[in-house]
Protein backbone atom coordinates (compact mmCIF):
# COMPACT_ATOMS: atom_id res chain seq x y z
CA UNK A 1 0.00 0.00 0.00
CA UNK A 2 1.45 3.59 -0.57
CA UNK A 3 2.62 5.48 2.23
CA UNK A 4 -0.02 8.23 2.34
CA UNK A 5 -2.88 5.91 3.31
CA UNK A 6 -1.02 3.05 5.22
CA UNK A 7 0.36 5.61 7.89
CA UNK A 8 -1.46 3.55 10.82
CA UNK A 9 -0.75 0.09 11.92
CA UNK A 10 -3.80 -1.75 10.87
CA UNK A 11 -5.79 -1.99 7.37
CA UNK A 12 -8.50 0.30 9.47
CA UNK A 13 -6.08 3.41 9.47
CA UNK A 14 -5.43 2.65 5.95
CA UNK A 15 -9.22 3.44 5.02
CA UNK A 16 -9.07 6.37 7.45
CA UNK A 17 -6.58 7.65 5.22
CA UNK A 18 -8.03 7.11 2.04
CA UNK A 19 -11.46 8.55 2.74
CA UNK A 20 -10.61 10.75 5.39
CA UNK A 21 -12.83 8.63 7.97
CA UNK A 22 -11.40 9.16 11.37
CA UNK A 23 -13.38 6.51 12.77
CA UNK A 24 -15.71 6.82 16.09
CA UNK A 25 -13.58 7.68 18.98
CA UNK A 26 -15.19 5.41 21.35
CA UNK A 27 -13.81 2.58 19.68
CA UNK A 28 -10.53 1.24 19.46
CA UNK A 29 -8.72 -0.85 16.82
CA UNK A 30 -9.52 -4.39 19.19
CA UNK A 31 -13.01 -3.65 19.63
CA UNK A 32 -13.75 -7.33 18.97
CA UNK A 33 -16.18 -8.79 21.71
CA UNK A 34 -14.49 -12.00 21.61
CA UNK A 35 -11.03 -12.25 22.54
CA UNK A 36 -10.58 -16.14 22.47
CA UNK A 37 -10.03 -17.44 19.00
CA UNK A 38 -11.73 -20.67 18.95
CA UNK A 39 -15.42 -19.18 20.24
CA UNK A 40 -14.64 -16.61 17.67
CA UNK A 41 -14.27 -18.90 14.97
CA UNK A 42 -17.65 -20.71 16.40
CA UNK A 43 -19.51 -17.22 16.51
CA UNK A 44 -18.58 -16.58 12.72
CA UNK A 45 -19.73 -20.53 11.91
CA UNK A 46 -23.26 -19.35 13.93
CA UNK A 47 -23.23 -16.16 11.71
CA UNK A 48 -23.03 -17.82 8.46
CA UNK A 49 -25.49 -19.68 9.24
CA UNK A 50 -28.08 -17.28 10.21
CA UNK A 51 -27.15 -15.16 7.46
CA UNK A 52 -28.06 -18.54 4.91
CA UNK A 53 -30.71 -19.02 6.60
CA UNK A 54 -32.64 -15.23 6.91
CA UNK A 55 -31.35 -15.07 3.07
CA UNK A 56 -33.20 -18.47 1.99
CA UNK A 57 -36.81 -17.37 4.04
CA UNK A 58 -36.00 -14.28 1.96
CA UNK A 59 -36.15 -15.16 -1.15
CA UNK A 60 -39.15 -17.14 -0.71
CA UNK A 61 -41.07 -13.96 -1.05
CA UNK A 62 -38.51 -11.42 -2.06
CA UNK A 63 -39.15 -10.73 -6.13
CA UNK A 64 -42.17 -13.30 -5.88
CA UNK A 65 -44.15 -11.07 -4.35
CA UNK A 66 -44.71 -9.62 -7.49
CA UNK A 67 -45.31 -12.78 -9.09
CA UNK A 68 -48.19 -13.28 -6.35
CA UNK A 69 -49.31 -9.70 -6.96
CA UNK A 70 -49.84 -10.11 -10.80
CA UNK A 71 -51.90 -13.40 -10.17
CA UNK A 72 -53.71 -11.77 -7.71
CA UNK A 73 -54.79 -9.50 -10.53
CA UNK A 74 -53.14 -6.47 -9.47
CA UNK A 75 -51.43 -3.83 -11.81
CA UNK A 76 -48.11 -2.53 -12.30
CA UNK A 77 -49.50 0.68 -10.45
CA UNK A 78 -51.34 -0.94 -7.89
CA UNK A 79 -47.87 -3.10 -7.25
CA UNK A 80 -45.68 0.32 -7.13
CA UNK A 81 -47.95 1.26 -4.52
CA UNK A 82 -48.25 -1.62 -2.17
CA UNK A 83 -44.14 -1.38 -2.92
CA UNK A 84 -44.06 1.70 -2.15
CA UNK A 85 -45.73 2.35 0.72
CA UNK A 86 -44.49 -1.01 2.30
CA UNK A 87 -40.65 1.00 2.54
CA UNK A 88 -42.37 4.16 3.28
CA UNK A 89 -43.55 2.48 6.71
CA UNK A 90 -40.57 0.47 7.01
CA UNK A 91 -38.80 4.14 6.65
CA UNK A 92 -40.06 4.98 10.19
CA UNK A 93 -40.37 1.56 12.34
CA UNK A 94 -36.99 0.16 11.21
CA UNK A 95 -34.46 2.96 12.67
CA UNK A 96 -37.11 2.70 15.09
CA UNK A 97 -36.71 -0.81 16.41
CA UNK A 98 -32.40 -0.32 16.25
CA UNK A 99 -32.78 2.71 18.19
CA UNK A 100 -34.99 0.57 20.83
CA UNK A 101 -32.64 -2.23 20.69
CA UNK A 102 -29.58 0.08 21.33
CA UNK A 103 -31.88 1.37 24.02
CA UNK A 104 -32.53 -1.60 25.77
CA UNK A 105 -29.00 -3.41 25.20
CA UNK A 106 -30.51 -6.33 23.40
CA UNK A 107 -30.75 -7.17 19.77
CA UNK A 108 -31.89 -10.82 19.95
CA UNK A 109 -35.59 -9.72 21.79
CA UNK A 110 -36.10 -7.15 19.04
CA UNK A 111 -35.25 -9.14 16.24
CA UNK A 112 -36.92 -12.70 17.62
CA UNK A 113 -40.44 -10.40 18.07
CA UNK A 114 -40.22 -8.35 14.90
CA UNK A 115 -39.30 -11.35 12.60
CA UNK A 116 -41.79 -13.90 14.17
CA UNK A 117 -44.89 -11.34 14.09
CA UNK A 118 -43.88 -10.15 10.19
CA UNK A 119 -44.06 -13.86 9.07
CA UNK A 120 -46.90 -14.57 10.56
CA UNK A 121 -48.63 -11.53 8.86
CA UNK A 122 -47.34 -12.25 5.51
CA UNK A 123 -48.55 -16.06 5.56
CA UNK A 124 -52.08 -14.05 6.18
CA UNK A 125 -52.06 -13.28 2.41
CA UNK A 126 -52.36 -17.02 1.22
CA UNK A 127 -56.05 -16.49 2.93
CA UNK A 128 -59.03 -16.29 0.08
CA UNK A 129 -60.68 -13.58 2.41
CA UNK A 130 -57.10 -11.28 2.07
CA UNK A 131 -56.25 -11.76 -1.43
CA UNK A 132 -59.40 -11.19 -2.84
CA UNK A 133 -58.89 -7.32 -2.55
CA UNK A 134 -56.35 -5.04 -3.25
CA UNK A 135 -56.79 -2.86 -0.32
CA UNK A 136 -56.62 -6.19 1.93
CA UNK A 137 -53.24 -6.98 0.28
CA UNK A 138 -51.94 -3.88 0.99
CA UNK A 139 -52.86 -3.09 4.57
CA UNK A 140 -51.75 -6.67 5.52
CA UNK A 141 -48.63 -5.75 4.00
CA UNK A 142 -48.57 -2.04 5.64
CA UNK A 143 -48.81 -4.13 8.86
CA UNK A 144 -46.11 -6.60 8.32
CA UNK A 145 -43.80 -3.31 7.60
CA UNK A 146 -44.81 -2.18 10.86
CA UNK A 147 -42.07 -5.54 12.14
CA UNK A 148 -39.64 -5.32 9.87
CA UNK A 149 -36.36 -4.70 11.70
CA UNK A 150 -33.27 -5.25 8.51
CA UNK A 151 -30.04 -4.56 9.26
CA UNK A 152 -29.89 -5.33 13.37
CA UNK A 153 -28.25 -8.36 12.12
CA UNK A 154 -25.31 -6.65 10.49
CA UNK A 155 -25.38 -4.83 13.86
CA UNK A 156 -24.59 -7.78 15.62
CA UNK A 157 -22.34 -9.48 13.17
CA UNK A 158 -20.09 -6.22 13.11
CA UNK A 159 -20.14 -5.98 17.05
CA UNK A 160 -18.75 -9.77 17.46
CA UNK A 161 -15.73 -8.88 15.04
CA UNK A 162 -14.94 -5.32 15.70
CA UNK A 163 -12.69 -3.49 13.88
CA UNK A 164 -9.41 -6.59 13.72
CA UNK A 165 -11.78 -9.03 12.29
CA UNK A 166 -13.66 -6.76 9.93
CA UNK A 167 -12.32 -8.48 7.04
CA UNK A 168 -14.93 -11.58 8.06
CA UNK A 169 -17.87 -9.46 7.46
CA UNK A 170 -18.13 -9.67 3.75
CA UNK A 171 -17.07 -13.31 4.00
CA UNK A 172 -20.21 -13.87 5.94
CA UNK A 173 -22.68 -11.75 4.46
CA UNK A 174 -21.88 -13.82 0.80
CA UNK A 175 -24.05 -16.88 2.50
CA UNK A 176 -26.82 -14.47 2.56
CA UNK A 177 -26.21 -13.67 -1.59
CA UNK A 178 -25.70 -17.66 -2.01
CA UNK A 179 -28.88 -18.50 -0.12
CA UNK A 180 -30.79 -15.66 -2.12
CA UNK A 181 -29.53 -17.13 -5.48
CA UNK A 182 -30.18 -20.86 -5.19
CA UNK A 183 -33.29 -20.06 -3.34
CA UNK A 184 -35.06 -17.77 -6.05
CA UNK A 185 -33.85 -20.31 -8.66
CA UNK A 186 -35.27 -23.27 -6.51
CA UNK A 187 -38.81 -20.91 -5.85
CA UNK A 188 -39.02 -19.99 -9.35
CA UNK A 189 -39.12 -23.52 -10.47
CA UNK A 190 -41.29 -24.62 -7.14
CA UNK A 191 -43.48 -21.71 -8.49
CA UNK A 192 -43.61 -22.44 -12.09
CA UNK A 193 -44.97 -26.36 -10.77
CA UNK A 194 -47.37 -25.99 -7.61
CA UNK A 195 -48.44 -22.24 -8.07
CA UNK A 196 -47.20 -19.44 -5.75
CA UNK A 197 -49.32 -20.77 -2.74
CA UNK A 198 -46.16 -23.04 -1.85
CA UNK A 199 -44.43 -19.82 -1.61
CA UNK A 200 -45.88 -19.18 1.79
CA UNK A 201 -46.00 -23.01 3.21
CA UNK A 202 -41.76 -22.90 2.40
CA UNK A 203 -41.46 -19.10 3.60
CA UNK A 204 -43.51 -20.66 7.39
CA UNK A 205 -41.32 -23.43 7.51
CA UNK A 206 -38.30 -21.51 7.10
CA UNK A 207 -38.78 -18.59 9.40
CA UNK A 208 -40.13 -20.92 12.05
CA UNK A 209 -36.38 -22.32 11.95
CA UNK A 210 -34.91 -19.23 11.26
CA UNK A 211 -36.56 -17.51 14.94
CA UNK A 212 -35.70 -21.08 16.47
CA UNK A 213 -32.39 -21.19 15.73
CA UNK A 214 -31.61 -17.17 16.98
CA UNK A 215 -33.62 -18.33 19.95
CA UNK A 216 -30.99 -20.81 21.27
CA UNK A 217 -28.07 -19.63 19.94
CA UNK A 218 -27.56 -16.21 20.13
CA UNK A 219 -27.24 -14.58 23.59
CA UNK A 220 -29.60 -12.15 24.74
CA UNK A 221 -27.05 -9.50 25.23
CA UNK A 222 -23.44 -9.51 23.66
CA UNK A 223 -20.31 -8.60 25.45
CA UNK A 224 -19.74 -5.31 24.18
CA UNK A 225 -24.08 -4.45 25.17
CA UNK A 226 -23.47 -5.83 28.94
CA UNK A 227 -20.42 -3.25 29.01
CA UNK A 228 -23.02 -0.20 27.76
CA UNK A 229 -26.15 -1.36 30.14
CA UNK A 230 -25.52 1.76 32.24
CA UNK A 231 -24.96 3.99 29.30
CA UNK A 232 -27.64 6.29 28.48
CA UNK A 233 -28.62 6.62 24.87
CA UNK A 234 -30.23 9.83 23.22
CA UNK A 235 -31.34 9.61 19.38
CA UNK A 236 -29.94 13.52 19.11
CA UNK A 237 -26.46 12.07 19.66
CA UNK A 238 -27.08 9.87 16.12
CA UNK A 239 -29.05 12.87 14.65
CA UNK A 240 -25.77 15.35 14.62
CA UNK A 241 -23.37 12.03 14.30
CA UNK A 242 -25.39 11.92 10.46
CA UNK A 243 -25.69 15.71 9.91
CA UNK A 244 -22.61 15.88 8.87
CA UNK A 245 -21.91 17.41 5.56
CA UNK A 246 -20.31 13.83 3.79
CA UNK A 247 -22.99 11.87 5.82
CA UNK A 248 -26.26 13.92 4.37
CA UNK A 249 -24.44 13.20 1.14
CA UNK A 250 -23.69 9.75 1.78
CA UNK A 251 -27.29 9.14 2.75
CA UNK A 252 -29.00 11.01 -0.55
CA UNK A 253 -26.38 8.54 -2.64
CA UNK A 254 -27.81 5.65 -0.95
CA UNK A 255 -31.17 7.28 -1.32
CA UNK A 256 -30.86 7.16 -5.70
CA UNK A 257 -29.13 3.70 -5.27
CA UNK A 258 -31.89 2.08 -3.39
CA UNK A 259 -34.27 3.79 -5.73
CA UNK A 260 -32.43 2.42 -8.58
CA UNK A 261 -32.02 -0.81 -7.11
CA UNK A 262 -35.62 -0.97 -6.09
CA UNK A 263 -36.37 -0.20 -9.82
CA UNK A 264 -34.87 -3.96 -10.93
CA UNK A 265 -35.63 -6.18 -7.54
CA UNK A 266 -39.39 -5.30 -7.81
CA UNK A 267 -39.98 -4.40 -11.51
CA UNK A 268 -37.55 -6.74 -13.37
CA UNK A 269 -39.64 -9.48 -13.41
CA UNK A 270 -42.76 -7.99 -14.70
CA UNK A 271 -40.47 -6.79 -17.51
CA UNK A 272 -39.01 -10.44 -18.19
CA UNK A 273 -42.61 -11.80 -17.92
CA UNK A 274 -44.74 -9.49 -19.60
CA UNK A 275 -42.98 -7.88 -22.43
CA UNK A 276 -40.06 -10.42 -23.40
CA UNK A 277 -42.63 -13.90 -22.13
CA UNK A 278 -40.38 -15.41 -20.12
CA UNK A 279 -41.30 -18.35 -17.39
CA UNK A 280 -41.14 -17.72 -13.52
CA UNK A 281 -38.41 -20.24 -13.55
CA UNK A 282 -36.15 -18.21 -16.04
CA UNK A 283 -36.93 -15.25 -13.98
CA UNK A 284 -35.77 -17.39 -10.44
CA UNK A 285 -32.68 -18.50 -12.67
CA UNK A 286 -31.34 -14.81 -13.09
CA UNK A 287 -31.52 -14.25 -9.88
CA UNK A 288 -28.91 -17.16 -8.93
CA UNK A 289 -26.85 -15.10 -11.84
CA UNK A 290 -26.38 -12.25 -9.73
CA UNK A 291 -24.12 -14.09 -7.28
CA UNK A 292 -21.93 -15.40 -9.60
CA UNK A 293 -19.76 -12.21 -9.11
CA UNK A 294 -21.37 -11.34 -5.92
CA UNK A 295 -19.76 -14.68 -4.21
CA UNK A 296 -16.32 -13.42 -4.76
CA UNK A 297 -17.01 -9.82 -4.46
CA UNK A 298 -17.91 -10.25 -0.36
CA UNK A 299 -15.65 -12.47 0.29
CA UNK A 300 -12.50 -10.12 -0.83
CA UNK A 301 -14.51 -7.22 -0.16
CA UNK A 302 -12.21 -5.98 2.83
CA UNK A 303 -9.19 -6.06 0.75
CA UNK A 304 -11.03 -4.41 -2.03
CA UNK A 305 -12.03 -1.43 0.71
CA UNK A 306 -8.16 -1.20 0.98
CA UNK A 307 -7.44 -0.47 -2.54
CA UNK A 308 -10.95 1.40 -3.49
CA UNK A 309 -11.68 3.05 -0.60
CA UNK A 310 -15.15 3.96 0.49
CA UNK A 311 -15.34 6.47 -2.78
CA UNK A 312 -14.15 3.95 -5.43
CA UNK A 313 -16.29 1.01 -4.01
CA UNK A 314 -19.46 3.47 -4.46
CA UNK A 315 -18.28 4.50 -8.53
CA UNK A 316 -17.67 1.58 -9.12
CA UNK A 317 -20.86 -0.01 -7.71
CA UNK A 318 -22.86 3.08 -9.63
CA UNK A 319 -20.89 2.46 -12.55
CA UNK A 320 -22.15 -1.71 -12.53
CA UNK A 321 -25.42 -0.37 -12.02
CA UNK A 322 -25.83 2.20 -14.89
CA UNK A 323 -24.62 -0.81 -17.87
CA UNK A 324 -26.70 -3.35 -16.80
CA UNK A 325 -30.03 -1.11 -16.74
CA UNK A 326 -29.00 0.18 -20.12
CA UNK A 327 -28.38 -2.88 -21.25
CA UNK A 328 -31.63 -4.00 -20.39
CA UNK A 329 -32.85 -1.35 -22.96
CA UNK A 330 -31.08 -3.70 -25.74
CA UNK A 331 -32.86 -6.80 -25.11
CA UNK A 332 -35.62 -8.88 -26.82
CA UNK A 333 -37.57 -11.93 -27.17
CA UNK A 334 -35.07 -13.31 -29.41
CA UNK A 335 -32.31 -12.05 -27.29
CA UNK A 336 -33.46 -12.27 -23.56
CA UNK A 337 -30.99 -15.29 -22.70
CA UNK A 338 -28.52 -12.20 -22.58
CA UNK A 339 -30.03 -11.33 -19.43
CA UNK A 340 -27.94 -14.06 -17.74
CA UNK A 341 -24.80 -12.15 -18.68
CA UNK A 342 -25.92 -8.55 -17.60
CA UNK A 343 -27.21 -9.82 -13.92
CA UNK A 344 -23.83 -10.54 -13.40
CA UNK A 345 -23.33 -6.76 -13.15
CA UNK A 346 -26.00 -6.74 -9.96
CA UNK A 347 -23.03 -8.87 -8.17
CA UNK A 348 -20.54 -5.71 -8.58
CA UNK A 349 -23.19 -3.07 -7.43
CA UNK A 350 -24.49 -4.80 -4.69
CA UNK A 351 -21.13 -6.00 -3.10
CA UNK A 352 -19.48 -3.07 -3.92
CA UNK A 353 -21.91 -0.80 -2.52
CA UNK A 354 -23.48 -2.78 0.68
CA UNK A 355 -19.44 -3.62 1.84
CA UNK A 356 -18.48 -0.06 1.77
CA UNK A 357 -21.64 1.43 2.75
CA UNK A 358 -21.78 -0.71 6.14
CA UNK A 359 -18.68 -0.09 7.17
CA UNK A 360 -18.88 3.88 6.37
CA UNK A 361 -22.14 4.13 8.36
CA UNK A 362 -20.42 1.68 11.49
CA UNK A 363 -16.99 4.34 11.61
CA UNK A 364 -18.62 7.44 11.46
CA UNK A 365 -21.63 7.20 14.73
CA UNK A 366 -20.98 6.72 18.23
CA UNK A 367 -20.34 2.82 19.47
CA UNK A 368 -23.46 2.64 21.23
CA UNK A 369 -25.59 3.41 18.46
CA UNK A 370 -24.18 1.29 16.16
CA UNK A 371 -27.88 -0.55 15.46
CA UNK A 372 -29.34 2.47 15.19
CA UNK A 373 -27.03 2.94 12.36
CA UNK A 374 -27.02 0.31 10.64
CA UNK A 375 -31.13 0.50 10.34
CA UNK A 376 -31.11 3.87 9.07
CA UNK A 377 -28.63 2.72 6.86
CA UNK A 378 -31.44 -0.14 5.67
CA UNK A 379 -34.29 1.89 6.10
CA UNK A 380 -32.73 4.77 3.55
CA UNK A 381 -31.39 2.29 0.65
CA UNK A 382 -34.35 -0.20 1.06
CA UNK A 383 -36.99 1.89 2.31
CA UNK A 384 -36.78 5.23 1.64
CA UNK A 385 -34.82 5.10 -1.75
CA UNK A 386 -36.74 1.71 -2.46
CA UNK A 387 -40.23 3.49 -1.63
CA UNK A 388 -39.03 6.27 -4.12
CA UNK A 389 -38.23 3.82 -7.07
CA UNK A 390 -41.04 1.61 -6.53
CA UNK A 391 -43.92 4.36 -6.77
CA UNK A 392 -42.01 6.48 -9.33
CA UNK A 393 -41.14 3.12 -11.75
CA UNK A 394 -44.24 1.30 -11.67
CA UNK A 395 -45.86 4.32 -13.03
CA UNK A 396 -43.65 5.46 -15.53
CA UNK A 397 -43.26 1.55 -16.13
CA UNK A 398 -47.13 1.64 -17.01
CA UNK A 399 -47.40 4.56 -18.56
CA UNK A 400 -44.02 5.13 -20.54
CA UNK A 401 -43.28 1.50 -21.01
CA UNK A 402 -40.05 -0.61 -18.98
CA UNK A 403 -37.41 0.79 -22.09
CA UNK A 404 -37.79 4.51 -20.72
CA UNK A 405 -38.03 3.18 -16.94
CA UNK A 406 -34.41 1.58 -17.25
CA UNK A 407 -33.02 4.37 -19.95
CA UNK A 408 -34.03 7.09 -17.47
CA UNK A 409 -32.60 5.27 -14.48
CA UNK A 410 -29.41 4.55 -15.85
CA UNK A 411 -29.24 8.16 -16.73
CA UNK A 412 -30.23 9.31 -13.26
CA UNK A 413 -27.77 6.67 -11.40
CA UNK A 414 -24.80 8.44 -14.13
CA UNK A 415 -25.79 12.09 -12.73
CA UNK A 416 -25.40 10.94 -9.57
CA UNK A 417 -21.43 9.32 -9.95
CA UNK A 418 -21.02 13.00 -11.86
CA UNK A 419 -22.00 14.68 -8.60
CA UNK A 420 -19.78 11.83 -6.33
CA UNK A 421 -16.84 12.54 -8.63
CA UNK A 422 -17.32 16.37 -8.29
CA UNK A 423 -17.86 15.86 -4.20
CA UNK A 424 -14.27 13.75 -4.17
CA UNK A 425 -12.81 16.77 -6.07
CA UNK A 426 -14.16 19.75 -3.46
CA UNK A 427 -14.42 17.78 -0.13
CA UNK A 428 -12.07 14.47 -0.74
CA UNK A 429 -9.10 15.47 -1.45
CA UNK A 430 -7.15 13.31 0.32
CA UNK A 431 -8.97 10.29 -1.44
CA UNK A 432 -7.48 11.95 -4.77
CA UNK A 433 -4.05 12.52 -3.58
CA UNK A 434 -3.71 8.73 -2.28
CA UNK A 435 -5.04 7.76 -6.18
CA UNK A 436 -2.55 9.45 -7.63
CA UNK A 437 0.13 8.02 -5.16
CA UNK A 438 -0.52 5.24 -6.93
């Protein structure tokens, strides 16, 4: 590494120097909550495990929720709203619920309560009573969004390694892309043969493991929680920790990402299905395409954070992102098999972009909100951004047709790595002098 951004002892300093991140000064560079190596090597085992496991009950619904939406007779408006409004509640209640689990010192009861009363709400929508109506579909699914606590898990994985084992996160956050792959391609075959009902019986089964197993296993309160039970927590502390000048624009990136993103993950498929006539199965099948790259991506993702930086993994993610929704653009019905090739792009963005992002959101609050962070960061790319894109592109998908939707977002998504590049030039200086080190 050059000598302007490996100044420090550890890899950590080394992306302090890069991005000009000084890091939370409650921390230090051992923050780990486990000091012994075997139980360490255990905890990461457990980890990669739950994160297989939360990513295969995922993808039971995940994009099939549109499939179950356009058999339910909805259309491509109806589904932007129930999409959007789903992230516009989960906006609120998600920070919400990692605020109150910073609060109480105890991830494991929020999570266990949110994720067992959100799949028992969902499974409500395989009942003839619900589905019958559109506005039954979508309060049921305003009140699962009322549980939905995302990203308290990458609070907890990122408190067990601390800053020395950092490098482990993307290596266990790839079992949730691997479980998301094989499990859309396995649903969109299971869905193609027994109808999207067995959606829900394999989504029960799965969470019902999924809240067993973080039942036993995971403690109520970590190591580094039982040290902060006598610290008291105030949400202004994390309100001027992300008023910072590169934080509001860190969040309003994320904001046109997950709108971008949110364009693809719930759109895509009534693209693939309506206009090019493809089968839910070849729509499950490009899905498992998008970790092809992904895989690899997490699991070098901390050396890659050396050599990008925060700023690079971001263009580079953006730049992923813009090609594969123009390239969408290009495709037919004689030339849709292409699709397999271009979803390997979503691997780049989303590794790229969720790796960096994480870690930029965990250096840059105060220790004890680190939950609280990590939801926000959730609830502005999934929610928030993902609201945005979901409202915005099943509209103009209905009314200007999918080419436009993916022309104009790739255009958008561009303007946006015009304005990062710009932002690196007036406020990042440092990130451009360690580039040209190089």
């Amino acid at each position: 590494m050059p000598s302007c951004i490996g100044g420090g002892t550890t890899a950590d300093s080394a992306l302090s120097a890069r991005d000009g991140t000084h890091g939370n000064s409650t921390t230090n560079d051992d923050d780990t909550c486990i000091k012994d190596g075997a139980s360490l090597r255990r905890h990461i085992l457990l980890l990669k495990c739950l994160y297989f496991m939360n990513g295969v009950s995922t993808t039971t619904w995940g994009r099939f929720g549109t499939i179950y939406y356009l058999e339910k007779g909805l259309t491509s408006s109806e589904i932007g709203v129930i999409e959007g409004v789903m992230p516009a509640v989960q906006m609120i209640f998600i920070p919400l619920w990692g605020f109150v689990a910073d609060k109480i010192h105890s991830r494991k009861t929020i999570v266990l309560g949110t994720q067992f009363t959100s799949s028992c709400v969902l499974c409500t929508l395989a009942i003839p009573i619900i589905y019958r109506s559109y506005t039954n579909i979508l309060t049921v699914s305003v009140i699962m969004s009322l549980f939905v606590s995302t990203g308290i898990l990458d609070a907890y994985t990122l408190d067990i390694l601390g800053k020395k084992h950092f490098k482990e996160y993307g290596r266990i956050r790839l079992w949730h892309a691997f479980a998301w792959g094989v499990g859309a391609l396995s649903m969109g075959y299971l869905t193609d043969l027994y109808g999207v009902d067995v959606n829900f019986i394999i989504y029960g089964a799965l969470s019902t493991i999924n809240i067993i197993a973080l039942g036993m296993v995971v403690p109520r309160h970590t190591a580094s929680e039982r040290q902060l039970l006598n610290t008291n927590i105030h949400f202004i502390d994390f309100l001027c920790a992300i008023c910072a000048p590169r934080m509001l624009f860190f969040y309003f990136e994320m904001t046109v990402v997950g709108a971008g993103m949110a364009i693809v993950e719930r759109l895509l498929f009534i693209y693939l299905k309506g206009d090019l006539h493809t089968s839910t199965t070849f729509c499950g099948a490009t899905v498992l395409a998008t970790v092809l790259v992904e895989l690899p991506l997490f699991h070098y993702a901390y050396l890659l954070l050396q050599i990008f930086g925060h700023h690079g993994m971001f263009l580079i993610g953006m730049l992923a992102y813009v090609v594969r929704v123009f390239l969408y653009t290009l495709l037919s019905v004689y030339t849709v098999n292409w699709i397999f090739a271009i979803e390997i792009l979503h691997g780049v963005t989303i590794a790229c972009v969720w790796s960096a992002a994480v870690e930029f959101a965990k250096v840059n609050v105060p220790r004890e909100l680190a939950s609280t962070s990590q939801t926000f960061l959730a609830a502005i790319l999934s929610c928030f951004g993902g609201g945005v894109g979901s409202i915005l592109g099943g509209y103009i998908m209905e009314n200007r047709g999918s080419v436009y939707l993916y022309r104009g977002s790739s255009i958008v998504v561009a303007s946006v790595m015009v304005a990062h590049l710009l932002y690196i030039l007036v406020f990042e200086k440092r990130f451009i002098v360690s580039w040209v080190s190089l």
